[in-house]
Structure formats: C-alpha cells, structure tokens
PDB file of N, CA and C in Angstrom:
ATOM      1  N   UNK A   1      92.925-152.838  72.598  1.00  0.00           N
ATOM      2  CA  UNK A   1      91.583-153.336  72.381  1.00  0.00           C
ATOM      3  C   UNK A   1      90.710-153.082  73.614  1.00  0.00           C
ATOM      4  N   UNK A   2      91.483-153.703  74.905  1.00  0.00           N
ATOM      5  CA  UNK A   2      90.657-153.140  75.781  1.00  0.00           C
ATOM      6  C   UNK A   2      90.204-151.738  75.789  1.00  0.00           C
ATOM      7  N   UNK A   3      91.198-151.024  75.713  1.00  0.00           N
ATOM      8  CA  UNK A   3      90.954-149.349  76.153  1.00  0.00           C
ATOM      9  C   UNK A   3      89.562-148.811  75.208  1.00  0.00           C
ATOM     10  N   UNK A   4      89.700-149.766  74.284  1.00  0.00           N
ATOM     11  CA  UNK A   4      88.563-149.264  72.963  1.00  0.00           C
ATOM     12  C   UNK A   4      87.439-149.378  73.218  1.00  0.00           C
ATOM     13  N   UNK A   5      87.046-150.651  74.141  1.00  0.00           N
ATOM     14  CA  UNK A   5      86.108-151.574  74.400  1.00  0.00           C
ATOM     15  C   UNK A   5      85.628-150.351  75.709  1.00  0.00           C
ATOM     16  N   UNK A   6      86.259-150.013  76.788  1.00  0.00           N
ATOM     17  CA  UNK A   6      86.098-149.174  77.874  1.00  0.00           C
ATOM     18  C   UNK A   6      85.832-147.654  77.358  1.00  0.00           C
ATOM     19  N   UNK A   7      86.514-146.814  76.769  1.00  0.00           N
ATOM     20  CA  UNK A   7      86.134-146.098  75.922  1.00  0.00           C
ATOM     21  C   UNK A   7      84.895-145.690  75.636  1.00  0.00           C
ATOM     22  N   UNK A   8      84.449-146.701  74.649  1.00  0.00           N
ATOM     23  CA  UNK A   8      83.222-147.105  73.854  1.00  0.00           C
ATOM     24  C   UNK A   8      82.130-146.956  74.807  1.00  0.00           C
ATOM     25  N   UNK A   9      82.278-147.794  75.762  1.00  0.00           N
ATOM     26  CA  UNK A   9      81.220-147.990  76.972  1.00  0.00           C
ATOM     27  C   UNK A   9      81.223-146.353  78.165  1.00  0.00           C
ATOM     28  N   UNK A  10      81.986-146.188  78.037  1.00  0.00           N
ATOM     29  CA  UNK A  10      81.454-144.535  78.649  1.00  0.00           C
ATOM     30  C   UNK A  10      81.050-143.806  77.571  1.00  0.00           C
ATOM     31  N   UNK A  11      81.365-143.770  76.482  1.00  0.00           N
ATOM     32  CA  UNK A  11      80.696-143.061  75.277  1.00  0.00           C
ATOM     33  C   UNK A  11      78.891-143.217  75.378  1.00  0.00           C
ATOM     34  N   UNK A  12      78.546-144.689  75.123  1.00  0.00           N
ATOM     35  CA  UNK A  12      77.565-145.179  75.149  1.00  0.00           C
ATOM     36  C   UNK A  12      76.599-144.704  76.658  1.00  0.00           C
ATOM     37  N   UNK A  13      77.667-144.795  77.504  1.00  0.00           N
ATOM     38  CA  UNK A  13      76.635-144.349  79.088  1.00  0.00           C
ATOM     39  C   UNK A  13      76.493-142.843  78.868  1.00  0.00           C
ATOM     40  N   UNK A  14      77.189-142.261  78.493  1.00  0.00           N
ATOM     41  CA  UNK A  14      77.326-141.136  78.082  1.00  0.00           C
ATOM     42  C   UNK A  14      76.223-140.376  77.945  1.00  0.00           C
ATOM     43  N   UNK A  15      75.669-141.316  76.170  1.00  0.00           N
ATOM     44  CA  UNK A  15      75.029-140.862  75.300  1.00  0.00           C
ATOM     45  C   UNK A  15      73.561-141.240  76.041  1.00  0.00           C
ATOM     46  N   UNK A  16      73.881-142.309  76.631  1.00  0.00           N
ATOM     47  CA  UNK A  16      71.649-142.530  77.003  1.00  0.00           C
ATOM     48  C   UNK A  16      71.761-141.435  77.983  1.00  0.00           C
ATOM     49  N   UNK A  17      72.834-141.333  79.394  1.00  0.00           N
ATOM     50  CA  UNK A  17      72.222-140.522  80.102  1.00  0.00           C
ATOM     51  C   UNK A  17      71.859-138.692  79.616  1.00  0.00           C
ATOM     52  N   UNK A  18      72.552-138.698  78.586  1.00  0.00           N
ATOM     53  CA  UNK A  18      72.671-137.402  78.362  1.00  0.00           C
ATOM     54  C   UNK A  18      71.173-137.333  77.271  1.00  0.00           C
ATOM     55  N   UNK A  19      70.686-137.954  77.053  1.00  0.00           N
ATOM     56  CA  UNK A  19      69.546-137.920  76.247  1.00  0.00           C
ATOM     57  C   UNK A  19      68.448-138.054  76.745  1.00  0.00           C
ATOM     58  N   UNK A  20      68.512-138.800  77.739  1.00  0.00           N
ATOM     59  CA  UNK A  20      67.336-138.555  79.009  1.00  0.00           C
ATOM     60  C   UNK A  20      67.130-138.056  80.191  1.00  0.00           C
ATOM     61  N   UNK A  21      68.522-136.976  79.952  1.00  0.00           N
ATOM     62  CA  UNK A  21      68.827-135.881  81.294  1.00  0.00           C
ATOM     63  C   UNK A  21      67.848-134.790  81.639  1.00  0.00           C
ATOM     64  N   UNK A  22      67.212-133.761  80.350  1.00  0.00           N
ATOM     65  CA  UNK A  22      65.878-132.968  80.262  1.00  0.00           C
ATOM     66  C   UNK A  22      65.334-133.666  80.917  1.00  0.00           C
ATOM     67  N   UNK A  23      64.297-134.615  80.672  1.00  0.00           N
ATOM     68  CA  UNK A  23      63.151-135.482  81.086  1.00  0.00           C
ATOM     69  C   UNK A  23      63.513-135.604  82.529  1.00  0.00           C
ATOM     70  N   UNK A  24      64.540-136.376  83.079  1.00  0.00           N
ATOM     71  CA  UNK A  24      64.701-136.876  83.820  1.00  0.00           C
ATOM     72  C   UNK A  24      65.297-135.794  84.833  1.00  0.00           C
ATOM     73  N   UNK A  25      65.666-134.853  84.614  1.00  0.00           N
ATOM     74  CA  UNK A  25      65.986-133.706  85.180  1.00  0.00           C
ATOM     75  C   UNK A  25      64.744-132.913  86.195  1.00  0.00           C
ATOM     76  N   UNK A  26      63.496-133.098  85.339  1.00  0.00           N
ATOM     77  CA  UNK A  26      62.237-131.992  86.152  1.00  0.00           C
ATOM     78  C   UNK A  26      61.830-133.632  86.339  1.00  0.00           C
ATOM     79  N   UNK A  27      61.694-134.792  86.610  1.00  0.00           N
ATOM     80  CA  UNK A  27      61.041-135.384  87.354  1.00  0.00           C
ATOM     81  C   UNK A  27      60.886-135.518  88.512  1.00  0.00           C
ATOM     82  N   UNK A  28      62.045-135.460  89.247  1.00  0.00           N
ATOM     83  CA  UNK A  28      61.941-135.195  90.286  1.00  0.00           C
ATOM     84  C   UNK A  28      61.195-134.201  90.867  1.00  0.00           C
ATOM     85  N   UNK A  29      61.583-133.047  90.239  1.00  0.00           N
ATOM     86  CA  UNK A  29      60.377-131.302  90.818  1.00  0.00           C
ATOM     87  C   UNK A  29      58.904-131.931  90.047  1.00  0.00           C
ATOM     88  N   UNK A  30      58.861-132.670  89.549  1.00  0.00           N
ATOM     89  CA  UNK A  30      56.918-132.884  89.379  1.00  0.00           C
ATOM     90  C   UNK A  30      56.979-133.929  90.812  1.00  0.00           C
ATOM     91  N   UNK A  31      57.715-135.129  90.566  1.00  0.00           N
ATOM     92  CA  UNK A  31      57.499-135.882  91.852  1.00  0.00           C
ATOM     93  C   UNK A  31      57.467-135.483  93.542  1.00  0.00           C
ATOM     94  N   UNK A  32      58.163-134.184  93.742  1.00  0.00           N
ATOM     95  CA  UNK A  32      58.208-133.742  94.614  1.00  0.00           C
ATOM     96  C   UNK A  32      57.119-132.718  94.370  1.00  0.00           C
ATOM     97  N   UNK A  33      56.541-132.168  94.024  1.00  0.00           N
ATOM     98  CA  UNK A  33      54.900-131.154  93.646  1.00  0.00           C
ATOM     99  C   UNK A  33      54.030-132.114  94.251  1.00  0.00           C
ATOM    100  N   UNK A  34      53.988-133.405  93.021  1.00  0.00           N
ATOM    101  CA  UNK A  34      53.071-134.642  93.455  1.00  0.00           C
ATOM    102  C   UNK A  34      52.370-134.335  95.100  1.00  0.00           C
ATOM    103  N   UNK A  35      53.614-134.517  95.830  1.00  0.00           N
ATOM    104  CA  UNK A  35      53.866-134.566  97.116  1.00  0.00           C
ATOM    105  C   UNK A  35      53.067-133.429  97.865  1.00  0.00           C
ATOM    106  N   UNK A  36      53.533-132.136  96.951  1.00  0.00           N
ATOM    107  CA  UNK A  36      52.812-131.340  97.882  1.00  0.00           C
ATOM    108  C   UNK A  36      51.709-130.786  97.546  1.00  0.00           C
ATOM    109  N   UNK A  37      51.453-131.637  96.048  1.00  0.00           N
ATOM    110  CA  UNK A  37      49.423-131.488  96.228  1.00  0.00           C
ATOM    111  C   UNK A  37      48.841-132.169  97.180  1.00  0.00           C
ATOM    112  N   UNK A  38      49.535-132.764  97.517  1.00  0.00           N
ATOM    113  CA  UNK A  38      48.775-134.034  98.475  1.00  0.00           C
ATOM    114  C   UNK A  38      48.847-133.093  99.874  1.00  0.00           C
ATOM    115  N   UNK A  39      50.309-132.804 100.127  1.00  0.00           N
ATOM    116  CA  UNK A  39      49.993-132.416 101.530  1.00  0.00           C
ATOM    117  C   UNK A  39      49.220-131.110 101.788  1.00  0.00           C
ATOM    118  N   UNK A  40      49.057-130.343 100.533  1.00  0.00           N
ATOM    119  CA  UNK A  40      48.293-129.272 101.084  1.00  0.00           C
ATOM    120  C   UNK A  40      47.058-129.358 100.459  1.00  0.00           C
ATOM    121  N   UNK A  41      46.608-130.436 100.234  1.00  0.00           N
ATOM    122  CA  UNK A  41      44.985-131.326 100.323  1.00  0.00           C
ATOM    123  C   UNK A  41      44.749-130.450  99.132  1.00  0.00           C
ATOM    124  N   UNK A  42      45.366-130.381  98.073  1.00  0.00           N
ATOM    125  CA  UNK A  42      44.395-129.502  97.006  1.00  0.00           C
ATOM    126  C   UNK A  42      43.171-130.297  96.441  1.00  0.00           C
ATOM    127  N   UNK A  43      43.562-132.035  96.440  1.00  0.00           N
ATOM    128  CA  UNK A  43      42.443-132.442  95.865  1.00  0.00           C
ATOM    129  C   UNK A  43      40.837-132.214  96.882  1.00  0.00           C
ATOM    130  N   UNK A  44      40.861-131.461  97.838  1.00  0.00           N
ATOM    131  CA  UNK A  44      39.549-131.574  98.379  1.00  0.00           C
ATOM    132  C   UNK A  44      38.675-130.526  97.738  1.00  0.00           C
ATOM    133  N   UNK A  45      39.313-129.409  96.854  1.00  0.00           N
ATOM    134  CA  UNK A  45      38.978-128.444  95.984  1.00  0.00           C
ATOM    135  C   UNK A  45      39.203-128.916  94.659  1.00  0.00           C
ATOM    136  N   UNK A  46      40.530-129.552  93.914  1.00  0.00           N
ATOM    137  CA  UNK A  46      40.719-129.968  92.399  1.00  0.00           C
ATOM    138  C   UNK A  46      40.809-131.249  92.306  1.00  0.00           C
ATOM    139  N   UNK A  47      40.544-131.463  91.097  1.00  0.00           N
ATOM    140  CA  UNK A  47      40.568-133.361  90.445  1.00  0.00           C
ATOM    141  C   UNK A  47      42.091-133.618  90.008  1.00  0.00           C
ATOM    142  N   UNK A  48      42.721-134.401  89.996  1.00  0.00           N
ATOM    143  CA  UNK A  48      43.459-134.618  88.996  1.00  0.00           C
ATOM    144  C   UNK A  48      43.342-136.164  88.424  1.00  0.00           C
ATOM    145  N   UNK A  49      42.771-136.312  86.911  1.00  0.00           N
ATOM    146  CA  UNK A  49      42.313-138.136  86.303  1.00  0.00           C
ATOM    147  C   UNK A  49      41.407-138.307  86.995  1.00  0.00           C
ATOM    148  N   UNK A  50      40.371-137.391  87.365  1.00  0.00           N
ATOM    149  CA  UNK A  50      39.377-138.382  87.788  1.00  0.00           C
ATOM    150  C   UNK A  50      39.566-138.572  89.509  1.00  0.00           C
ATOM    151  N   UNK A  51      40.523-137.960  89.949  1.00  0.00           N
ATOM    152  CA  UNK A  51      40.579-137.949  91.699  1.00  0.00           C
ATOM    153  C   UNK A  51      40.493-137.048  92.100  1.00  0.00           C
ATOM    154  N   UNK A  52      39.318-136.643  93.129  1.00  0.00           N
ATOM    155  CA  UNK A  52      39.698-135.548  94.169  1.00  0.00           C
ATOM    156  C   UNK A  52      37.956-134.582  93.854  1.00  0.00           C
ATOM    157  N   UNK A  53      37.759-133.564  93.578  1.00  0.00           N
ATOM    158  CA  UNK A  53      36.877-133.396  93.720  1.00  0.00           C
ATOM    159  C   UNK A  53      36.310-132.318  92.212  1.00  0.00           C
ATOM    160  N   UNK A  54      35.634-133.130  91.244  1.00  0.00           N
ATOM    161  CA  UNK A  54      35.528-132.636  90.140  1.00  0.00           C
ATOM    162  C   UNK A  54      34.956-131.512  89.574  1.00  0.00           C
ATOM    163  N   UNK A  55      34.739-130.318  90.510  1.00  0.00           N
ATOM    164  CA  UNK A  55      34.294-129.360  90.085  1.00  0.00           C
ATOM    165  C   UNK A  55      35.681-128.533  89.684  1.00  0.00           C
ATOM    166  N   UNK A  56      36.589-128.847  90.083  1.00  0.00           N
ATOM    167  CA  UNK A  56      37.482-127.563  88.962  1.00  0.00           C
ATOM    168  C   UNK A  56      38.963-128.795  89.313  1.00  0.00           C
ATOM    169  N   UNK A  57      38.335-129.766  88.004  1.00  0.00           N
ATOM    170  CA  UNK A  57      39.622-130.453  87.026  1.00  0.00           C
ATOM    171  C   UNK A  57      40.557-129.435  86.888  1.00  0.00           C
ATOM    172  N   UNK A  58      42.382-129.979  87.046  1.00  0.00           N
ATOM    173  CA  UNK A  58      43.529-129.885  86.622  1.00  0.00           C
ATOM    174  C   UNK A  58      44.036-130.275  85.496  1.00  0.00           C
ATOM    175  N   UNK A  59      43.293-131.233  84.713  1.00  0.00           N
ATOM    176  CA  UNK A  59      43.733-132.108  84.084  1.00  0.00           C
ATOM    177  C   UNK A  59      44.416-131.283  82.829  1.00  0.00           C
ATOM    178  N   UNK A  60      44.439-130.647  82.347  1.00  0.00           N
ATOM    179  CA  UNK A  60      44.535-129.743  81.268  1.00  0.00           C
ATOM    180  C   UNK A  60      45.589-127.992  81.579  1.00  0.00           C
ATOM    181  N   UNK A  61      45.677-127.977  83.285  1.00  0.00           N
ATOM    182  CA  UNK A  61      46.032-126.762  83.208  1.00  0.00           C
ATOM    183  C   UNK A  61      47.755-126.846  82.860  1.00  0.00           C
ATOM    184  N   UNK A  62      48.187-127.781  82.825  1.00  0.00           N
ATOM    185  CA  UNK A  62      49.975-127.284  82.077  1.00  0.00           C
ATOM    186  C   UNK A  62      49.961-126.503  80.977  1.00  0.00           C
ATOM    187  N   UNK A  63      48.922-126.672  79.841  1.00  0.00           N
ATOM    188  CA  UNK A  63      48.855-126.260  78.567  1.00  0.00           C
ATOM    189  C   UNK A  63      48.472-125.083  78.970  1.00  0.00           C
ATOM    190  N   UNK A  64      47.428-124.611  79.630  1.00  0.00           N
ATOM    191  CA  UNK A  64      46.428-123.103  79.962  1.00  0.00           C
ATOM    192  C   UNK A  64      46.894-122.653  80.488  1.00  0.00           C
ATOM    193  N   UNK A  65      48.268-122.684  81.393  1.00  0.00           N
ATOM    194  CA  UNK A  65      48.614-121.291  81.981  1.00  0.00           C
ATOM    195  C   UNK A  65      50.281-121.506  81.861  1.00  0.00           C
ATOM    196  N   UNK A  66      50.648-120.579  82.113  1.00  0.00           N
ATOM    197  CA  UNK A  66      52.394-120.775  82.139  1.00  0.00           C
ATOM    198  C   UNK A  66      52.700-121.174  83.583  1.00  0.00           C
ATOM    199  N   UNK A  67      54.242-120.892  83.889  1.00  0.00           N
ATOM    200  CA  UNK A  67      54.467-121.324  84.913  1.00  0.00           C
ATOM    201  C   UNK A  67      54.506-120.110  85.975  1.00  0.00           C
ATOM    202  N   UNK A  68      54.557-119.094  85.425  1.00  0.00           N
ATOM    203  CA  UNK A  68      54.746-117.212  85.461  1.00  0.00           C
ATOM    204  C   UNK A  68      53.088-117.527  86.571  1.00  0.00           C
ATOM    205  N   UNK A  69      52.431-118.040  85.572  1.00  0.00           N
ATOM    206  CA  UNK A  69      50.854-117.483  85.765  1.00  0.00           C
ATOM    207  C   UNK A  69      50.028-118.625  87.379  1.00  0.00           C
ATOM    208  N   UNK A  70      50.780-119.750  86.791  1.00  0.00           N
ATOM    209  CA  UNK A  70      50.243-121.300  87.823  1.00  0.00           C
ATOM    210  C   UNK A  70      50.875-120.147  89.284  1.00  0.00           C
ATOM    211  N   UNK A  71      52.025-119.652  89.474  1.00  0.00           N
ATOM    212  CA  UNK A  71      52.646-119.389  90.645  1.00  0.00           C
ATOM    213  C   UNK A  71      51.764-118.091  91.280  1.00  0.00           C
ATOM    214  N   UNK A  72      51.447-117.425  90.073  1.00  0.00           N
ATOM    215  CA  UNK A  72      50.909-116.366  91.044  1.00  0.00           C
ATOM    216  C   UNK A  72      49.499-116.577  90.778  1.00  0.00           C
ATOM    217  N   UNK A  73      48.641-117.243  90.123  1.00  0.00           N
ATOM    218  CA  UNK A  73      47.295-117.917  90.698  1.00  0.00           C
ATOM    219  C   UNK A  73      47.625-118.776  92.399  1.00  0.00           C
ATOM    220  N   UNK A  74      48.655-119.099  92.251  1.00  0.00           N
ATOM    221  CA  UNK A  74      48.966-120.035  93.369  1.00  0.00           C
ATOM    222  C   UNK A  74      48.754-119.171  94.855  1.00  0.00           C
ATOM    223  N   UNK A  75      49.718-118.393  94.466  1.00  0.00           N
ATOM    224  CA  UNK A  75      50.083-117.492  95.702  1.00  0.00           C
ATOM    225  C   UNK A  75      49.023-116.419  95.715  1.00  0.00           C
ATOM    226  N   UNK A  76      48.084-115.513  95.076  1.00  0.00           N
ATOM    227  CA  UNK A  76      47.200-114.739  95.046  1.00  0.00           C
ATOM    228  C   UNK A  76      46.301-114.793  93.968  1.00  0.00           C
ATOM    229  N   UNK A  77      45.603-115.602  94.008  1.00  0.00           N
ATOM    230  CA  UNK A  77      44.509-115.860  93.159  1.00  0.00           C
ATOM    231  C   UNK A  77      43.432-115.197  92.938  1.00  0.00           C
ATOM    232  N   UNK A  78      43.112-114.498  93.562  1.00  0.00           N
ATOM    233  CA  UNK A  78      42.406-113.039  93.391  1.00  0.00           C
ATOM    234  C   UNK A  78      42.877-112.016  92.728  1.00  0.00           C
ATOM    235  N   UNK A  79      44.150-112.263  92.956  1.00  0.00           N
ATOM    236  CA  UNK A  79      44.634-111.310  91.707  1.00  0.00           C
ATOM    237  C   UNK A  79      44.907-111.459  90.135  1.00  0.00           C
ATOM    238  N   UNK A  80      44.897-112.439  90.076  1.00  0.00           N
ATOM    239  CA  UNK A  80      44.419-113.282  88.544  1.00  0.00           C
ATOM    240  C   UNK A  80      42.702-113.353  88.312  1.00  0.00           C
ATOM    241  N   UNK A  81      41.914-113.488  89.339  1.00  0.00           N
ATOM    242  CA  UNK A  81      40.815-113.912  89.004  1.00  0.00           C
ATOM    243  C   UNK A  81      39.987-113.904  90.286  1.00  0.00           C
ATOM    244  N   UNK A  82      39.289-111.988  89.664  1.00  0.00           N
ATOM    245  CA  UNK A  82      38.431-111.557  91.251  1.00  0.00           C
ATOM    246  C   UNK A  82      37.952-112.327  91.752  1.00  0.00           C
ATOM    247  N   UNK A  83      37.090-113.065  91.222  1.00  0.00           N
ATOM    248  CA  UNK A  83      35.919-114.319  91.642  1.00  0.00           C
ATOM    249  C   UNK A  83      36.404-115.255  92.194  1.00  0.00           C
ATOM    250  N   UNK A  84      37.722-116.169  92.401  1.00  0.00           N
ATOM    251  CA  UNK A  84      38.056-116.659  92.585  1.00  0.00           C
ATOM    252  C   UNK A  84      38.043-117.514  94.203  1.00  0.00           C
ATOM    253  N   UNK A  85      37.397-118.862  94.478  1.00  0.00           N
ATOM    254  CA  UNK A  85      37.314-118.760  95.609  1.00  0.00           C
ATOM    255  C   UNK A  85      38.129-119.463  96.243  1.00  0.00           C
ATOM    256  N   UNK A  86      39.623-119.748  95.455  1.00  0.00           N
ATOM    257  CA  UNK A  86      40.439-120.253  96.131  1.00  0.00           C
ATOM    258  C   UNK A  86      41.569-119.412  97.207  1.00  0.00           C
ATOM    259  N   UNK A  87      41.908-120.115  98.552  1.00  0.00           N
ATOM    260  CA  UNK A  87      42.975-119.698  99.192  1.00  0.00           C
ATOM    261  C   UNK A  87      44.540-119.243  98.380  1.00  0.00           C
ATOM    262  N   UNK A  88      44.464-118.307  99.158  1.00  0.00           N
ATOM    263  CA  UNK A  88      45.892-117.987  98.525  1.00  0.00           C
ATOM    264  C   UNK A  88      47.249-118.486  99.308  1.00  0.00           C
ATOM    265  N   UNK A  89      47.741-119.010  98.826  1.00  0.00           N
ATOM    266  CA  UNK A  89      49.143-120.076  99.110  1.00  0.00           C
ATOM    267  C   UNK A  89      50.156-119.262  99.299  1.00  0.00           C
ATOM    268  N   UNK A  90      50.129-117.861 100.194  1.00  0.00           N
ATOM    269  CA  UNK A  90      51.355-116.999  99.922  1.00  0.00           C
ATOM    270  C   UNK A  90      52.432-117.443 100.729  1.00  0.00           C
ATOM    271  N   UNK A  91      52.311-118.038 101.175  1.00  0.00           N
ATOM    272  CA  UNK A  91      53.719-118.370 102.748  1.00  0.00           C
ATOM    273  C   UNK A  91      54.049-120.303 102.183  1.00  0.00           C
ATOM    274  N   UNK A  92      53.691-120.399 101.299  1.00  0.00           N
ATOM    275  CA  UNK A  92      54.125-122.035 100.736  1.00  0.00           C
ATOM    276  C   UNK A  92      55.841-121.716 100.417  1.00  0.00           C
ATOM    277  N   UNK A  93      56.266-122.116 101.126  1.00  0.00           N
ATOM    278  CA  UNK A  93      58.304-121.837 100.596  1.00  0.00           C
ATOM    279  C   UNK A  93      58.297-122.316  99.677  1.00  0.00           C
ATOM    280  N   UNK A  94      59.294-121.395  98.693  1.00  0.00           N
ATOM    281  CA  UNK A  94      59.478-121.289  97.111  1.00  0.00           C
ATOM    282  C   UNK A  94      59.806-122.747  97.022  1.00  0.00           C
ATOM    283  N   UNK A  95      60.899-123.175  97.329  1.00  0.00           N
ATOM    284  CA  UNK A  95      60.658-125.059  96.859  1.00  0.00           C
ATOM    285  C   UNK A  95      59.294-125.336  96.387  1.00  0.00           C
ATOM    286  N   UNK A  96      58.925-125.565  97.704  1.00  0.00           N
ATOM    287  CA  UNK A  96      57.931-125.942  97.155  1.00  0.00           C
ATOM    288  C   UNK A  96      56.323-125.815  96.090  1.00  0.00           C
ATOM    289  N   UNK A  97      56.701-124.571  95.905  1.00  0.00           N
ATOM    290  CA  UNK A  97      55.522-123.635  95.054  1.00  0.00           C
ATOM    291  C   UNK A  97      56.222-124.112  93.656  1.00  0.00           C
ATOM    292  N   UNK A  98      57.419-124.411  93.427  1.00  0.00           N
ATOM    293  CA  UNK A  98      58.447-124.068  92.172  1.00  0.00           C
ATOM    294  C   UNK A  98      58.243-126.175  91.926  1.00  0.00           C
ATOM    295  N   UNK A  99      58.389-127.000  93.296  1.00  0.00           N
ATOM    296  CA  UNK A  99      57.725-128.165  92.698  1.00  0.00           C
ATOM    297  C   UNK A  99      56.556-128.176  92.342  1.00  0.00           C
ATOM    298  N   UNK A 100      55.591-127.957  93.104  1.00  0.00           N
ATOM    299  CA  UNK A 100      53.807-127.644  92.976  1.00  0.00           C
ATOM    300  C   UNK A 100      54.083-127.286  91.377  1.00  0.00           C
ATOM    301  N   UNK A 101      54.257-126.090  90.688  1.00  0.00           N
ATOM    302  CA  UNK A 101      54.288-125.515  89.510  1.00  0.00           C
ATOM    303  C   UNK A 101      54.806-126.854  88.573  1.00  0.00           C
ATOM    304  N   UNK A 102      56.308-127.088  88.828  1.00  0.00           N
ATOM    305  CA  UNK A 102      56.219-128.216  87.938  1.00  0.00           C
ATOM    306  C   UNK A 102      55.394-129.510  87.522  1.00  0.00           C
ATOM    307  N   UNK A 103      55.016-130.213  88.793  1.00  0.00           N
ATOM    308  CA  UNK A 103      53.675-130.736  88.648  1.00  0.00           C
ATOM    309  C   UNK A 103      52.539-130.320  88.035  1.00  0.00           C
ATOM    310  N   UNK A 104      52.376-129.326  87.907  1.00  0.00           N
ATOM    311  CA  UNK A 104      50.633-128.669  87.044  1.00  0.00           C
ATOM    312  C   UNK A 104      50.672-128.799  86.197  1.00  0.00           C
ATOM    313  N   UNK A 105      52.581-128.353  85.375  1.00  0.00           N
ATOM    314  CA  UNK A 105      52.910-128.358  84.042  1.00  0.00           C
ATOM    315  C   UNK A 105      52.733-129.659  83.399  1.00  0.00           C
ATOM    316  N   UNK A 106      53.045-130.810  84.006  1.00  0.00           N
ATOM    317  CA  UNK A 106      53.079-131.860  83.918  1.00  0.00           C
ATOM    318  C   UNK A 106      51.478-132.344  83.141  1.00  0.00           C
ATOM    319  N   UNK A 107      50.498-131.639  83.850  1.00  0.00           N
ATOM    320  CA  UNK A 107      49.004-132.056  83.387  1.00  0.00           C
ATOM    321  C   UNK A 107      48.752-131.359  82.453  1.00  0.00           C
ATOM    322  N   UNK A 108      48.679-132.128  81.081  1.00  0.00           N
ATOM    323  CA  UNK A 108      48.324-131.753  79.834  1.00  0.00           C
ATOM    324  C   UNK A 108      47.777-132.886  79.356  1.00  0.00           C
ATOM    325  N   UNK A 109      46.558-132.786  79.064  1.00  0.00           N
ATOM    326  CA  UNK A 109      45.633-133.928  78.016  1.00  0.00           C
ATOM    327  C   UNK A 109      46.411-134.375  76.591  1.00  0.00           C
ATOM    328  N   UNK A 110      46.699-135.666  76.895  1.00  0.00           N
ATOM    329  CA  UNK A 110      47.048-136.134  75.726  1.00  0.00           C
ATOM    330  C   UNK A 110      45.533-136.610  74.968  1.00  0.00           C
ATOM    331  N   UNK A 111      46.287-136.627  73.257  1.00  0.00           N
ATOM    332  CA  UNK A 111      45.308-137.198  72.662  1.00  0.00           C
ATOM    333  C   UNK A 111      44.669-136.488  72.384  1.00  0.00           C
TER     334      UNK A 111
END
C-alpha cells in the first residue's frame, strides 16, 4: 500500500512538472532578456506597456517578427531597415541577444 501511495505521488509530481516544463522552460531566457533591456537602456528609445519612451512601442513585436528577424534587426538594423535609426547591438554576447530575443517574443498583445 505504501509503495502505491509513493508511486502515485512521483507519478503525480511527474505529471504537473512535465506539463509546465515548455512554459517554464523559456522563462527564465525572457526573465533574463527582461534584464538586459534594462541594462542596455532600450527603453530610452522603446516602450514596453506604456514604459519608456513611446515613439516606437514593443508591445506587439513577438507576433511581427520572428526570432531569425528580432536578432538580426538587433545586431544590424540597417540591414533590415535602411532608415533605421537604431544602434546596432553587434558585440552584445549571444546569451544575451538569444535572452533579449526571447523577451520580445514574449510581447504580443493580447485581446
């Protein structure tokens, strides 16, 4: 009976963690992005909800670009978009460009 009872209960831990492993898997790489919008001051150029500086909102770009596309707007943005008057982020170490990216993905307008 015991063994059934113990059993059962790793089955059960099992089953939640393994069902909220995806999710909970890239949170961390958005939480760590979080981090390095902040430290490389993007909000003094982008919004994100209403913070930071609202001429060119984030709020929406997870849906509008891939992750292919967020990285190399990131890193050479002129080369996506002549006009473009943002810095190019080429020397940001891949960590952290690859959290940054997950974070962007993250911003998609619900509703």
């Amino acid at each position: 009976m015991r063994r059934r009872l113990v059993v059962g209960t790793v089955l059960a831990i099992g089953v939640c963690v393994g069902a909220g492993w995806a999710d909970e898997g890239s949170k961390p790489a958005a939480e760590k992005g979080q981090q390095v919008y902040a430290a490389q001051h993007c909000s003094m150029c982008h919004s994100v909800a209403g913070k930071g500086n609202p001429r060119t909102p984030l709020d929406d770009v997870g849906s509008r670009m891939s992750a292919d596309d967020l990285k190399k707007y990131i890193t050479a943005p002129k080369s996506v978009k002549a006009d473009s008057k943002m810095k190019a982020y080429s020397t940001l170490p891949a960590a952290d460009l690859d959290a940054l990216v997950a974070y962007l993905k993250t911003l998609i307008k619900k509703g």
